[in-house]
Protein backbone atom coordinates (compact mmCIF):
# COMPACT_ATOMS: atom_id res chain seq x y z
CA UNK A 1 -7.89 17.38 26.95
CA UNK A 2 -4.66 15.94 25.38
CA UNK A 3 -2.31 18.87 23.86
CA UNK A 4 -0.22 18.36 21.05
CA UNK A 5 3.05 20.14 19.68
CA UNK A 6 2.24 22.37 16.31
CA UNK A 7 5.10 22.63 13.66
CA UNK A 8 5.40 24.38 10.40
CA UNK A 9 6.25 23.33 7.15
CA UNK A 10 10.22 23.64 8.28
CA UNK A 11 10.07 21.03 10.80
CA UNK A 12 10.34 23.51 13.56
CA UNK A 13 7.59 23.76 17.06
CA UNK A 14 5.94 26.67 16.72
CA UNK A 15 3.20 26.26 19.46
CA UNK A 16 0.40 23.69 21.03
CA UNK A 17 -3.12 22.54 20.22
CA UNK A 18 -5.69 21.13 22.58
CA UNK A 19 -7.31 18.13 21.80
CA UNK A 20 -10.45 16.75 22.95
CA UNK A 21 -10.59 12.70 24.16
CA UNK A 22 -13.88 11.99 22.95
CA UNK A 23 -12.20 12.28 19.35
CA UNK A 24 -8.35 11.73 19.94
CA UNK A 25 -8.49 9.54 23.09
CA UNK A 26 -11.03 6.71 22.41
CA UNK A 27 -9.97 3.00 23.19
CA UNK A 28 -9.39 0.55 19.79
CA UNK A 29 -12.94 -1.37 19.12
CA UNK A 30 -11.57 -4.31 16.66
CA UNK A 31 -15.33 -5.20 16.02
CA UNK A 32 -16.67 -1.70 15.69
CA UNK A 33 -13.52 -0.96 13.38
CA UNK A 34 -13.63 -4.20 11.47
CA UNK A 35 -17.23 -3.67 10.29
CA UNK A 36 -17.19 -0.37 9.58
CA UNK A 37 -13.96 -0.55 7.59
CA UNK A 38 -15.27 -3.46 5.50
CA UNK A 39 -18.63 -2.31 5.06
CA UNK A 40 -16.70 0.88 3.32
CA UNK A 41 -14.31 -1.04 1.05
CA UNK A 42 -17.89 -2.85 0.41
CA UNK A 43 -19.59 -0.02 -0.89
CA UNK A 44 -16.70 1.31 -2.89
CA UNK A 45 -16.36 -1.74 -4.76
CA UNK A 46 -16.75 -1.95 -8.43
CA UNK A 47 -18.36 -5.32 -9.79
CA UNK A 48 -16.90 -6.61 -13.01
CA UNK A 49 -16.62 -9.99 -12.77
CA UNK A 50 -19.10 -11.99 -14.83
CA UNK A 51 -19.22 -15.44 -15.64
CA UNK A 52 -21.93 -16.82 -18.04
CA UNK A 53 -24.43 -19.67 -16.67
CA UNK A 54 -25.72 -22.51 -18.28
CA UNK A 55 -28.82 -20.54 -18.95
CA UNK A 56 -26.90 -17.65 -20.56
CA UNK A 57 -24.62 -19.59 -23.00
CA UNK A 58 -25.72 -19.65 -26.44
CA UNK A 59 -27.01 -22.96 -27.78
CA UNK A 60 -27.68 -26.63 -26.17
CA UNK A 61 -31.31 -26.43 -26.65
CA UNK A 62 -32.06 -29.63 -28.40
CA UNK A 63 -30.70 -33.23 -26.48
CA UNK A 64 -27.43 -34.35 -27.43
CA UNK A 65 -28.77 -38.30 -27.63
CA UNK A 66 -31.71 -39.93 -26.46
CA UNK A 67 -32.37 -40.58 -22.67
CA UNK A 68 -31.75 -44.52 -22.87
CA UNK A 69 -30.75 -47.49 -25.24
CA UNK A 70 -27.13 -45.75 -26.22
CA UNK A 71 -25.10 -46.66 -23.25
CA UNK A 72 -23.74 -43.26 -22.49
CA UNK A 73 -24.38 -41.54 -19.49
CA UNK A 74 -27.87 -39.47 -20.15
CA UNK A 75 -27.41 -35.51 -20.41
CA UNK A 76 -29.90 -32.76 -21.50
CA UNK A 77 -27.67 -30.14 -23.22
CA UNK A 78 -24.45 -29.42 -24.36
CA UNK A 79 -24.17 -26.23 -22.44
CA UNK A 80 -24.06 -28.41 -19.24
CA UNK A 81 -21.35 -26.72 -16.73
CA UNK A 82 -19.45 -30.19 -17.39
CA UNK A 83 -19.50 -29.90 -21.29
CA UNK A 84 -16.89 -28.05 -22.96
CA UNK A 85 -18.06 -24.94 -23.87
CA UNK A 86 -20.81 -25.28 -21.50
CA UNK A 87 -21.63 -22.67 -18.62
CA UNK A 88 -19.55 -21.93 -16.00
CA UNK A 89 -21.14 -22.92 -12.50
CA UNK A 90 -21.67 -20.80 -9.37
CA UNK A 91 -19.11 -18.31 -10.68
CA UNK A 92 -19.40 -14.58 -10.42
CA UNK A 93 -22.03 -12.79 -11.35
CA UNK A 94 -21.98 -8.82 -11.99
CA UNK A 95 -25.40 -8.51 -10.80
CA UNK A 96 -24.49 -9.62 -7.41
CA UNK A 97 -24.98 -6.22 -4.66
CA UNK A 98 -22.32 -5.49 -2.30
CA UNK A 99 -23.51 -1.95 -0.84
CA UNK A 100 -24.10 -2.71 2.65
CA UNK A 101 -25.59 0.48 4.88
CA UNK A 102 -23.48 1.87 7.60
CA UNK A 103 -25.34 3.44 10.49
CA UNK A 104 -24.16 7.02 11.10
CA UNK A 105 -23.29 7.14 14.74
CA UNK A 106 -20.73 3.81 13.80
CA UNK A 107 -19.57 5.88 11.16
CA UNK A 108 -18.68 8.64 13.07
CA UNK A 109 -17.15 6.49 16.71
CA UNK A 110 -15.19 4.40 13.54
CA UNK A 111 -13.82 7.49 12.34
CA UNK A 112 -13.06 8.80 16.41
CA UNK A 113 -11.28 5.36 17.06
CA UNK A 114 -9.30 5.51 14.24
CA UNK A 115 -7.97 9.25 14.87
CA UNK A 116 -7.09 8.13 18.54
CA UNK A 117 -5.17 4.93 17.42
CA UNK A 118 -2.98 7.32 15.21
CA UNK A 119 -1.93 9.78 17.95
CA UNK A 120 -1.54 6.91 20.40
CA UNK A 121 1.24 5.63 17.87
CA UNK A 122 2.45 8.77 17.40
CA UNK A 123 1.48 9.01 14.06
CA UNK A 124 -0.44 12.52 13.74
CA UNK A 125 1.61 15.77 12.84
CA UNK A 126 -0.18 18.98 13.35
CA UNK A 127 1.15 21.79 10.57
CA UNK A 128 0.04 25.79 11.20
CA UNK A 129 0.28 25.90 7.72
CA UNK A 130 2.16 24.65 3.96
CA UNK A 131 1.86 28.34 2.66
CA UNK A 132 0.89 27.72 -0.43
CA UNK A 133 0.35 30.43 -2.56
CA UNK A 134 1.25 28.75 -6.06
CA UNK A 135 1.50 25.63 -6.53
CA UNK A 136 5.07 23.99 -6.69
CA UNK A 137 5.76 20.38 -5.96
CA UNK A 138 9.27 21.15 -5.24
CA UNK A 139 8.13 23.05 -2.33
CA UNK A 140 6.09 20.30 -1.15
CA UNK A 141 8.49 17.78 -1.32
CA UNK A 142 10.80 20.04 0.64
CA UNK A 143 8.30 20.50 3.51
CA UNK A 144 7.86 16.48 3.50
CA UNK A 145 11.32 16.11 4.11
CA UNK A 146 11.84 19.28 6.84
CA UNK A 147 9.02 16.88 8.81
CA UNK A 148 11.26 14.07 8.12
CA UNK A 149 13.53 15.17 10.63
CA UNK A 150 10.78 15.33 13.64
CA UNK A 151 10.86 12.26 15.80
CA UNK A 152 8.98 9.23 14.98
CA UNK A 153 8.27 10.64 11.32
CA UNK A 154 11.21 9.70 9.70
CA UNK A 155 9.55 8.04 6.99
CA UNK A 156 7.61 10.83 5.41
CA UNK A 157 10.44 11.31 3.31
CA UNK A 158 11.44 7.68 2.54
CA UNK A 159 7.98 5.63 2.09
CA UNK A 160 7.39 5.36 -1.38
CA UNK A 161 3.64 4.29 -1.17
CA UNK A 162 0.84 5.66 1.65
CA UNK A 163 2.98 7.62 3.64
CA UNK A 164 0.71 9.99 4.48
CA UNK A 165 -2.25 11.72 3.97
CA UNK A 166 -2.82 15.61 4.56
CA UNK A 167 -5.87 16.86 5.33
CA UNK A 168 -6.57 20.63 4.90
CA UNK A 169 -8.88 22.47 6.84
CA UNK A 170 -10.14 24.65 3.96
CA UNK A 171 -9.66 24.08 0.31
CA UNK A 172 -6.82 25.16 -1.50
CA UNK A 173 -5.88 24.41 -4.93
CA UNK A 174 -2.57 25.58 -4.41
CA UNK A 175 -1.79 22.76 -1.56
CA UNK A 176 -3.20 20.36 -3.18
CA UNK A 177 -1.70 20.65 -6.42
CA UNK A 178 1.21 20.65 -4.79
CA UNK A 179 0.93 17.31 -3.39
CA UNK A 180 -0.38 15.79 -6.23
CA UNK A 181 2.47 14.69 -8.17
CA UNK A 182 4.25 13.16 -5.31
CA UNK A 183 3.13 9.69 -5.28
CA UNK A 184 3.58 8.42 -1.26
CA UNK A 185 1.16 11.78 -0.41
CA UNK A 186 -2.82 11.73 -0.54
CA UNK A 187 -4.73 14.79 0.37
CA UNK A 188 -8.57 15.45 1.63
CA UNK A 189 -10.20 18.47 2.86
CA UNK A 190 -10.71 17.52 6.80
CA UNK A 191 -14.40 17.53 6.76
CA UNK A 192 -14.24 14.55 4.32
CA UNK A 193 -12.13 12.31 6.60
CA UNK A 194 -12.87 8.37 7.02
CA UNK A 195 -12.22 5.60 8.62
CA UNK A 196 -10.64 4.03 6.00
CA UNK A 197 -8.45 6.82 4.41
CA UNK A 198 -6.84 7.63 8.16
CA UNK A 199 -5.92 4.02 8.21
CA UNK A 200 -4.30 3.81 4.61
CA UNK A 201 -1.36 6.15 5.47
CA UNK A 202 1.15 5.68 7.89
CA UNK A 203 0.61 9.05 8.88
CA UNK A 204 -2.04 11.88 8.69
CA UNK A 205 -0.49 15.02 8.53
CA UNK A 206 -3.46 18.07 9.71
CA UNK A 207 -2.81 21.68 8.25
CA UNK A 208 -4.21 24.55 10.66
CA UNK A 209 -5.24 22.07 13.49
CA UNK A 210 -7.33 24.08 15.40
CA UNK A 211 -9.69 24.86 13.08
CA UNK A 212 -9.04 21.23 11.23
CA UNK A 213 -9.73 19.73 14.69
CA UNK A 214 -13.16 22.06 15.19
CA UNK A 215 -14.69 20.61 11.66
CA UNK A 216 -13.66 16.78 12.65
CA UNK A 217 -15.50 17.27 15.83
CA UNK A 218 -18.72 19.50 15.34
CA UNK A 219 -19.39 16.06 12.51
CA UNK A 220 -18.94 13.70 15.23
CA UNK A 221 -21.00 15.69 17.78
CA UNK A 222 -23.46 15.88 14.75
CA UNK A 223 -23.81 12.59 13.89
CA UNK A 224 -23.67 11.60 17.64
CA UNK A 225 -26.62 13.70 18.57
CA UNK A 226 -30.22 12.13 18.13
CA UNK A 227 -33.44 13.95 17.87
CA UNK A 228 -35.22 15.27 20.12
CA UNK A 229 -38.80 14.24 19.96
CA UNK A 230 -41.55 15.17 22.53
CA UNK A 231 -43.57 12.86 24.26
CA UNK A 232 -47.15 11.40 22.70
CA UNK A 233 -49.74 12.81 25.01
């Protein structure tokens, strides 16, 4: 087990938190992370670019000139990719799939890795708790600086872009509306972490880590377990 210190939204220690290895202390896999990571930004992807073929451009059905006997160079239709006006060739295509599948148990060792390469760089702050009970961005900036002050986290309050992303253990409209205006903050209920949002923010900022840290691993122990199937007989 690897303990951690817990702070609260002042800045201040106000106890520990156990952490198991198998989720916080697991080695960096560049291939493991690399295809996982890709694969996501894959499926998330939005295809807009479209370029029109010779097929799909309007006109050029009939033969610009007869095959021989003019001297010119023979061609079949204006809509050629070498014609002006013509189609455009081997260019993008909106029809083209990117969605790749991601097995589960990569999914979940992708999402393991990443969490263990943060608190090796000293880049996870565990919060008891924001205490929230309206929402008011004023506090929330206020709590991002306070955390400022810790060691290592000094630029919570200065990044302007991905600075960090807080994840809540249970939903609260309050917190998160909170966070929402300010611009270098992203928030995500815990059980919805990834591979690639823990890697977008410099840091990753838990709220109520032990019961944050319970939800991150009963999904990896999930999706690490396989089936238990009896024996043909």
């Amino acid at each position: 087990m690897i303990e951690a210190t817990i702070y609260n939204a002042a800045g201040k220690k106000s106890g520990s938190v156990q952490l198991p290895e198998s989720v916080f202390g697991l080695k960096w896999n560049d291939s493991l992370m690399h295809q996982v990571v890709t694969s996501m930004q894959d499926n998330a992807r939005t295809n807009v670019a479209h370029t029109k073929g010779r097929g799909d451009v309007r006109g050029g059905g009939k033969k610009p000139w007869k095959q021989k006997g003019t001297g010119r160079a023979r061609h079949g239709s204006i809509r050629s990719p070498i014609w002006k006006g013509g189609g455009v060739a081997h260019g993008p295509s909106n029809e083209k799939v990117f969605a790749r599948t991601i097995p589960t148990k990569m999914r979940a060792k992708a999402l393991a890795i990443a969490l263990s390469k943060k608190m090796e760089d000293g880049q996870i702050l565990f919060v008891d708790s924001f205490g929230f009970s309206t929402p008011k961005t004023a506090a929330a900036k206020k709590a991002m600086i306070a955390l400022s002050k810790i060691g290592g986290f000094e630029r919570l309050a200065t990044k302007k872009r991905n600075a960090a992303l807080v994840a809540f253990s249970e939903k609260s409209d309050a917190a998160e509306k909170s966070f929402r205006n300010i611009g270098s903050v992203a928030t995500m209920a815990a059980r919805n972490l990834n591979p690639v949002a823990v890697l977008r923010s410099t840091y990753l900022i838990l709220e109520n880590p032990e019961a944050a840290i319970k939800i991150i691993a009963s999904r990896l122990s999930k999706k690490n377990s396989s089936p238990n199937l009896a024996p043909k007989t």
